[in-house]
C-alpha atoms as a PDB file:
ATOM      1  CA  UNK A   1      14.850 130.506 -31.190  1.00  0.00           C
ATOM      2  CA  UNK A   2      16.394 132.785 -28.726  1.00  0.00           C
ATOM      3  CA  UNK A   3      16.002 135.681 -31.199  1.00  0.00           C
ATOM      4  CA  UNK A   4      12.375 134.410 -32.552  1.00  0.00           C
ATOM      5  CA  UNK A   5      13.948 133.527 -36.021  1.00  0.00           C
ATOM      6  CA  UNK A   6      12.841 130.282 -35.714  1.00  0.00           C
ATOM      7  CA  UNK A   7       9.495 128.562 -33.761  1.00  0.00           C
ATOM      8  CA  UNK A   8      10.601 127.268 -30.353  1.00  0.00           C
ATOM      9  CA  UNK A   9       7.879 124.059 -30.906  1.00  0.00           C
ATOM     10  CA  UNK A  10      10.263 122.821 -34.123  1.00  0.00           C
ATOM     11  CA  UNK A  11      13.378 120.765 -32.856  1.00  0.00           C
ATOM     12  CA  UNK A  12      16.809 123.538 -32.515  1.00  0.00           C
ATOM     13  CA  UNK A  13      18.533 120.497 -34.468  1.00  0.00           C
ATOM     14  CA  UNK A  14      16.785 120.593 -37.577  1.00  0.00           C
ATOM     15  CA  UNK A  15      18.296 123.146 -39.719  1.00  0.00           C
ATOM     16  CA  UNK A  16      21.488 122.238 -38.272  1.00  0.00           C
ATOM     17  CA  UNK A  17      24.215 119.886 -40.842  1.00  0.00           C
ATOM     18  CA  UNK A  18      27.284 118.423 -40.171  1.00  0.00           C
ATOM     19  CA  UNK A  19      29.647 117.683 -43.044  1.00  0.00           C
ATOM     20  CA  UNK A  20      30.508 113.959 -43.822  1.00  0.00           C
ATOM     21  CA  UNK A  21      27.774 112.750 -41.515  1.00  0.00           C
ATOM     22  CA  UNK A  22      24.795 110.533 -42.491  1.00  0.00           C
ATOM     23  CA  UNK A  23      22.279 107.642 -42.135  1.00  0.00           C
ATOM     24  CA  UNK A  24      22.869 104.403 -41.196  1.00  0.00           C
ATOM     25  CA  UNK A  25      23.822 102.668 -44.549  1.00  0.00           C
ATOM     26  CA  UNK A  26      22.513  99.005 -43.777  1.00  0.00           C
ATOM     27  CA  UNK A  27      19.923  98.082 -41.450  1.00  0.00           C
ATOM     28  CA  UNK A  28      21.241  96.252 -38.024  1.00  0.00           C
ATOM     29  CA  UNK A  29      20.523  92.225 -37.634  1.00  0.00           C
ATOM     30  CA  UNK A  30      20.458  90.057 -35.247  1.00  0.00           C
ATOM     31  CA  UNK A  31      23.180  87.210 -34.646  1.00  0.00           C
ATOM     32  CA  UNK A  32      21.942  83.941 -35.388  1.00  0.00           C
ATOM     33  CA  UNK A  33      22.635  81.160 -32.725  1.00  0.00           C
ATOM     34  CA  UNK A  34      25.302  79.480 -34.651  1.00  0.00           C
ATOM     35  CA  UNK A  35      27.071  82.590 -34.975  1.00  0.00           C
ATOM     36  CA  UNK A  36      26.532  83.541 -31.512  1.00  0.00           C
ATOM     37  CA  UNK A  37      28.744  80.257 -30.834  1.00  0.00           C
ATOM     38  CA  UNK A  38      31.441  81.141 -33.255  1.00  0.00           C
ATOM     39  CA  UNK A  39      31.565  84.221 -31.560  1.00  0.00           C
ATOM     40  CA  UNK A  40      31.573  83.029 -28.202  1.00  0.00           C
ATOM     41  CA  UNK A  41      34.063  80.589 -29.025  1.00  0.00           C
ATOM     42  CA  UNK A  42      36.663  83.495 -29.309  1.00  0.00           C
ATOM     43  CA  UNK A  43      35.543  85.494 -26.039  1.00  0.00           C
ATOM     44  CA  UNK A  44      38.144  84.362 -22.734  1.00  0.00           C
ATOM     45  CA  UNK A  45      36.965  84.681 -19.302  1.00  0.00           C
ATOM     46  CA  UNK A  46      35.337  86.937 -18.292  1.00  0.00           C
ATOM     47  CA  UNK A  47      34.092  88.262 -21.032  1.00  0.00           C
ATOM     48  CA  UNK A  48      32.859  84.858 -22.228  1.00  0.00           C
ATOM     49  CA  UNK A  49      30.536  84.961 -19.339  1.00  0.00           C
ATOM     50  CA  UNK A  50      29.303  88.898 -19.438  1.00  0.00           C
ATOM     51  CA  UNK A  51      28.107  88.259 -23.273  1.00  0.00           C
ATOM     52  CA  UNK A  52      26.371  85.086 -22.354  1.00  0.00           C
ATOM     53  CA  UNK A  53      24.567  86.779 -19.320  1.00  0.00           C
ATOM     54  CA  UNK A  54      23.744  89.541 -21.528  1.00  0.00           C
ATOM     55  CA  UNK A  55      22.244  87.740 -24.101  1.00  0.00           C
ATOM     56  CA  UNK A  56      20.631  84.946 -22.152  1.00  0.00           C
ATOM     57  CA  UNK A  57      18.877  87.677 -19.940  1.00  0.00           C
ATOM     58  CA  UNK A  58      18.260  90.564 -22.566  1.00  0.00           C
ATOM     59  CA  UNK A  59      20.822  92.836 -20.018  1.00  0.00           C
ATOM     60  CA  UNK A  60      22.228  95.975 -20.821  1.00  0.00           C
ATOM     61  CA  UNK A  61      26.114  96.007 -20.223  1.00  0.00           C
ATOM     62  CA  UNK A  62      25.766  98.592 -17.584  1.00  0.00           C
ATOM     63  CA  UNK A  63      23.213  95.966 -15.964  1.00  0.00           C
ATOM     64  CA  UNK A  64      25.603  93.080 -16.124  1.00  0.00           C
ATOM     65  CA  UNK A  65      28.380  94.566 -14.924  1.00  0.00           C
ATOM     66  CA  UNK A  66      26.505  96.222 -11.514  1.00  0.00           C
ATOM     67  CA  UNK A  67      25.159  92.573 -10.737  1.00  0.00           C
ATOM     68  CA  UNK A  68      26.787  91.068  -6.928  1.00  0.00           C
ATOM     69  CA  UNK A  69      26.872  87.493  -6.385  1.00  0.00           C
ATOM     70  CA  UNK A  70      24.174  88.919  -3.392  1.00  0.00           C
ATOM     71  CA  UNK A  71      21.623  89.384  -6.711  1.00  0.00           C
ATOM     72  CA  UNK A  72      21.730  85.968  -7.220  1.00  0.00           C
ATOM     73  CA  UNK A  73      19.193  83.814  -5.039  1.00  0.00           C
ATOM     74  CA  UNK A  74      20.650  80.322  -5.046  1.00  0.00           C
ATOM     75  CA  UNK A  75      17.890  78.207  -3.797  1.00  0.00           C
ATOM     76  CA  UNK A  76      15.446  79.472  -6.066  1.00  0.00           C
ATOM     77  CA  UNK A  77      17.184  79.943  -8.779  1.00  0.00           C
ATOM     78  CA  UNK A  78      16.449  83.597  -9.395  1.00  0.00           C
ATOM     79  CA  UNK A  79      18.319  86.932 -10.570  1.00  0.00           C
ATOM     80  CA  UNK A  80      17.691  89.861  -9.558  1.00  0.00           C
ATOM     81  CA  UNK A  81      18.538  93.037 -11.550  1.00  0.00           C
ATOM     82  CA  UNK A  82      18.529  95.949  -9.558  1.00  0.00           C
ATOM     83  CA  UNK A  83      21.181  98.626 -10.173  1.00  0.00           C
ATOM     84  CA  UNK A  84      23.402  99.866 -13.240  1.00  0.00           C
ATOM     85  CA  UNK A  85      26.969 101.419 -13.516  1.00  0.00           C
ATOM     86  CA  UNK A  86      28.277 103.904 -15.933  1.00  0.00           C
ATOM     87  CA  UNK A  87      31.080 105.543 -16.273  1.00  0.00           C
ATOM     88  CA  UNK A  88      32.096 104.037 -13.049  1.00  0.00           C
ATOM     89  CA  UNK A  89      29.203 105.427 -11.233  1.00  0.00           C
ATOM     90  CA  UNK A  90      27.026 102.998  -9.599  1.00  0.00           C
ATOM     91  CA  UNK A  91      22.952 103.757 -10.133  1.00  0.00           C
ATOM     92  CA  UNK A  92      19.249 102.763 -10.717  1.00  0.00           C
ATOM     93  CA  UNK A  93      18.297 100.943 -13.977  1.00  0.00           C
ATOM     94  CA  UNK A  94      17.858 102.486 -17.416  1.00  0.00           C
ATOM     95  CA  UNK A  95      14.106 102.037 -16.877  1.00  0.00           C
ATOM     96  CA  UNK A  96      11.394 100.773 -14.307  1.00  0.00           C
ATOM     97  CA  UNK A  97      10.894  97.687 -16.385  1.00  0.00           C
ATOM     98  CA  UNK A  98      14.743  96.849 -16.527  1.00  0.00           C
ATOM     99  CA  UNK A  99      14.727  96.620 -13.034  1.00  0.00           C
ATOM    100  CA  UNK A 100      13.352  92.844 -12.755  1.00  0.00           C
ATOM    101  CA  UNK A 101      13.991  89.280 -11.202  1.00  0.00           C
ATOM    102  CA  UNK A 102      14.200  86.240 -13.499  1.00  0.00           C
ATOM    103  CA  UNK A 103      14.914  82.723 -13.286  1.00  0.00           C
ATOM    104  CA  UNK A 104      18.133  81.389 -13.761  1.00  0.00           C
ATOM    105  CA  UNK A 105      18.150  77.866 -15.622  1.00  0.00           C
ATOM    106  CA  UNK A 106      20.996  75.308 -14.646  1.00  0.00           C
ATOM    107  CA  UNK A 107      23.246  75.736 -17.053  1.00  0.00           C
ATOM    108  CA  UNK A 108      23.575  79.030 -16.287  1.00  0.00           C
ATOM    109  CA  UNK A 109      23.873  78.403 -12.460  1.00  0.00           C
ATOM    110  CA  UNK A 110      26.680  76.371 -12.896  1.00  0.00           C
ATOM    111  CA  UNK A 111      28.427  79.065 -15.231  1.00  0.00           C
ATOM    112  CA  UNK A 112      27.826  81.281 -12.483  1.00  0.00           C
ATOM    113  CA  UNK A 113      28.805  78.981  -9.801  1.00  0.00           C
ATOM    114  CA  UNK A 114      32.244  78.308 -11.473  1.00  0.00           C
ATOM    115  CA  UNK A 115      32.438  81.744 -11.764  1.00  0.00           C
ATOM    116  CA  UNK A 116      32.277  82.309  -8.113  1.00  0.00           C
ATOM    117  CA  UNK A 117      34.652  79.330  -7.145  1.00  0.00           C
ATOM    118  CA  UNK A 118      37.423  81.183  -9.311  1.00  0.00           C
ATOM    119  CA  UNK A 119      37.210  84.699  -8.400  1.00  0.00           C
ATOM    120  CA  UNK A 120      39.035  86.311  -5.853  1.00  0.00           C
ATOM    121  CA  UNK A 121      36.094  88.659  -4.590  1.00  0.00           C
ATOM    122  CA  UNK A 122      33.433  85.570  -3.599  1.00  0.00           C
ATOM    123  CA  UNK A 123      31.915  87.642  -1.146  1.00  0.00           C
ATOM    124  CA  UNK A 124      27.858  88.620  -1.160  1.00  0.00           C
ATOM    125  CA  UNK A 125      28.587  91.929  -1.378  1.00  0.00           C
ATOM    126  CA  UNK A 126      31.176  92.082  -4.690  1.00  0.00           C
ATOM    127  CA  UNK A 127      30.894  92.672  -8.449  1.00  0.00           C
ATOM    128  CA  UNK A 128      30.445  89.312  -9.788  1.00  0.00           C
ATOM    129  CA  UNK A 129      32.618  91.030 -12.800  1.00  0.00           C
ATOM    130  CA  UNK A 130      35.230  92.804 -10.453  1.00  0.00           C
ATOM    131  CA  UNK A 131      38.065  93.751 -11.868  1.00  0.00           C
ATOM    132  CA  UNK A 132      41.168  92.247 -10.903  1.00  0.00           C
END
């Protein structure tokens, strides 16, 4: 492109191969819920917890892991996602729609209440996933 060999509108990847790479060979899927179990059933704390808030909320893991127990309003029953962290580098969410509040049904309040009873960093203001 540089040298005007090739058109600068067609992607600089195209004509470019790598050896031994290739296509997805089967299509992803989806978990059902009775594997989901099976597979939850072999998580420990914490990570038990992360993949349940990630699925039950549709989270990234860069979502989860940024949440504080201050995103959490008790009394209503609401989450609030508002931050990400990658690579250990706290900042916004992937997109303007990830960036939400949703409710939080019981069962998933008491998880997180538990949670919060048995961590060492209860306060408003820590990673509800903090690292021990």
């Amino acid at each position: 492109m540089w040298r005007g060999e090739i058109p600068t509108q067609r992607n600089p990847m195209e004509p470019v191969t790598i050896k031994g790479a290739s296509k997805r060979l089967l299509q992803p899927r989806s978990l059902t819920v009775e594997e989901f179990h099976k597979f939850l059933a072999h998580l420990e704390e914490p990570v038990r917890a992360i993949a349940l808030i990630c699925v039950c909320f549709g989270l990234r893991i860069s979502e989860c892991l940024a949440l504080k127990w201050s995103d959490i309003g008790w009394l209503n029953a609401k989450l609030h996602v508002q931050r990400s962290i990658v690579r250990q580098r706290v900042g916004d969410v992937k997109t303007v729609y990830s960036g939400k509040t949703m409710r939080i049904d019981a069962e998933m309040i008491e998880l997180l209440k538990v949670r919060k009873q048995t961590t060492p960093f209860p306060d408003d203001g820590d990673w509800i996933f903090a690292a021990r």
